[in-house]
Protein backbone atom coordinates (compact mmCIF):
# COMPACT_ATOMS: atom_id res chain seq x y z
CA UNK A 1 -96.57 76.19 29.09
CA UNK A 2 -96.82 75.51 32.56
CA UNK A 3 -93.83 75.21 34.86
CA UNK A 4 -93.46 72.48 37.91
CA UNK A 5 -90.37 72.57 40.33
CA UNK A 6 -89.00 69.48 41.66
CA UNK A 7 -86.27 69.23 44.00
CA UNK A 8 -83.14 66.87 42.88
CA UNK A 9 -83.91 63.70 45.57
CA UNK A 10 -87.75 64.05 43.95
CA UNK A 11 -86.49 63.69 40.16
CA UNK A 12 -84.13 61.04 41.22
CA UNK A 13 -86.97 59.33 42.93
CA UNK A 14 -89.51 59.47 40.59
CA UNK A 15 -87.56 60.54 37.02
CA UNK A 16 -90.27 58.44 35.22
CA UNK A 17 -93.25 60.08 36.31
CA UNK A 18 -91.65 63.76 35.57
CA UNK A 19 -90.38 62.82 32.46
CA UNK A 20 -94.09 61.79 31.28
CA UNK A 21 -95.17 65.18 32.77
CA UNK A 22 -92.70 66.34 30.05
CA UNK A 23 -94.08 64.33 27.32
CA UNK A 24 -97.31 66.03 28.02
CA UNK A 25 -96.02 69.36 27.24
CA UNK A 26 -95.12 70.46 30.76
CA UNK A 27 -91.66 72.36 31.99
CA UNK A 28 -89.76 71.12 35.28
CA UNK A 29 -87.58 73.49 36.64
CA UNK A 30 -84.90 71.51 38.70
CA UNK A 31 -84.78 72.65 42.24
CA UNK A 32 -81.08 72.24 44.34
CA UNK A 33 -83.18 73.04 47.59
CA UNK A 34 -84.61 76.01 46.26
CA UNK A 35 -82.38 77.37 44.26
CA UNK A 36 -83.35 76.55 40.19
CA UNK A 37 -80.46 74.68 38.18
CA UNK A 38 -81.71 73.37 35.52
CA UNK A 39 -84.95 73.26 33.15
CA UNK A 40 -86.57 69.72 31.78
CA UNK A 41 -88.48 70.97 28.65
CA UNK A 42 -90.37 68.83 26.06
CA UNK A 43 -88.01 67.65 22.90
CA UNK A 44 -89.24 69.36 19.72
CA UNK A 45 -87.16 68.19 17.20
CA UNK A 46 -86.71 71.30 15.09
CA UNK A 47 -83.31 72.05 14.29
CA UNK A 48 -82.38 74.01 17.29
CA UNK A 49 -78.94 76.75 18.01
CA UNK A 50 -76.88 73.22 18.14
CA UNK A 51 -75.79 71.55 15.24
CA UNK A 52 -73.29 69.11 15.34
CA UNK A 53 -70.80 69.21 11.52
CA UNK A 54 -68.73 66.88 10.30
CA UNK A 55 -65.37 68.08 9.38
CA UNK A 56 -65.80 68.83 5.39
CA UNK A 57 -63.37 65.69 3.66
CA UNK A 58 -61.96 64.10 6.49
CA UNK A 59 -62.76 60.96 7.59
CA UNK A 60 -61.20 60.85 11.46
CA UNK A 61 -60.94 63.44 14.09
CA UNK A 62 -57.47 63.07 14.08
CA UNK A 63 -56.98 64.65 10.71
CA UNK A 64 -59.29 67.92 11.74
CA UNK A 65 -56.27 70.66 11.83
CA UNK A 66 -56.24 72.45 15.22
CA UNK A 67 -56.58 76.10 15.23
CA UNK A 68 -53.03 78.28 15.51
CA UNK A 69 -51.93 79.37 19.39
CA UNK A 70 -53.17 82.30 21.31
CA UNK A 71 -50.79 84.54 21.21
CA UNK A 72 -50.86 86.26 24.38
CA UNK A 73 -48.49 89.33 26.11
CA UNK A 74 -48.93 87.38 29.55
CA UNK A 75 -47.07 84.79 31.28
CA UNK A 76 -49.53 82.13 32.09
CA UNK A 77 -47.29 80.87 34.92
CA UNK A 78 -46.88 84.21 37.06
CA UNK A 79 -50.49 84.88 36.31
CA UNK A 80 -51.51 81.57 37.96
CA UNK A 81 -49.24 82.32 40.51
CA UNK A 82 -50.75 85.88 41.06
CA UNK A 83 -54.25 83.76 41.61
CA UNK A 84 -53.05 81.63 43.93
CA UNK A 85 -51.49 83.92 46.24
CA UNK A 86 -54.14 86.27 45.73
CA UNK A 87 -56.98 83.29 47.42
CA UNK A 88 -54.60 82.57 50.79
């Protein structure tokens, strides 16, 4: 596998050309200056760590029970409070 970096403005500008560098088997690492942010790498269609389930006998999302409340020993408010005069 060998690895290219582009910068963002040079993907932007030519996204057409890099993605048939990726077709070809190649890897783009995406460059913000020169700092890497992201990785373009070529689509292999195996079932991968994602896989996206259908909830089991329903038929909208709006039937999908949520999950029960945190319960947490913390007051949300005061701790949000605590941030924000903890960044002044």
């Amino acid at each position: 596998m060998v690895m290219n970096g582009v910068r963002i403005a040079d993907l932007k500008a030519h996204l057409s050309a890099h993605l048939r560098e990726v077709r070809r088997g190649r890897t783009i690492v995406v460059l913000d200056r020169e700092t890497p942010i992201a990785r373009l790498v070529p689509y292999d269609g195996s079932p991968g760590a994602l896989r996206v389930r259908h909830p089991r006998g329903k038929a909208r999302l709006r039937d999908v029970p949520l999950p029960p409340p945190l319960r947490l020993d913390l007051d949300i408010v005061e701790l949000l409070l605590q941030d924000r005069e903890g960044g002044r």
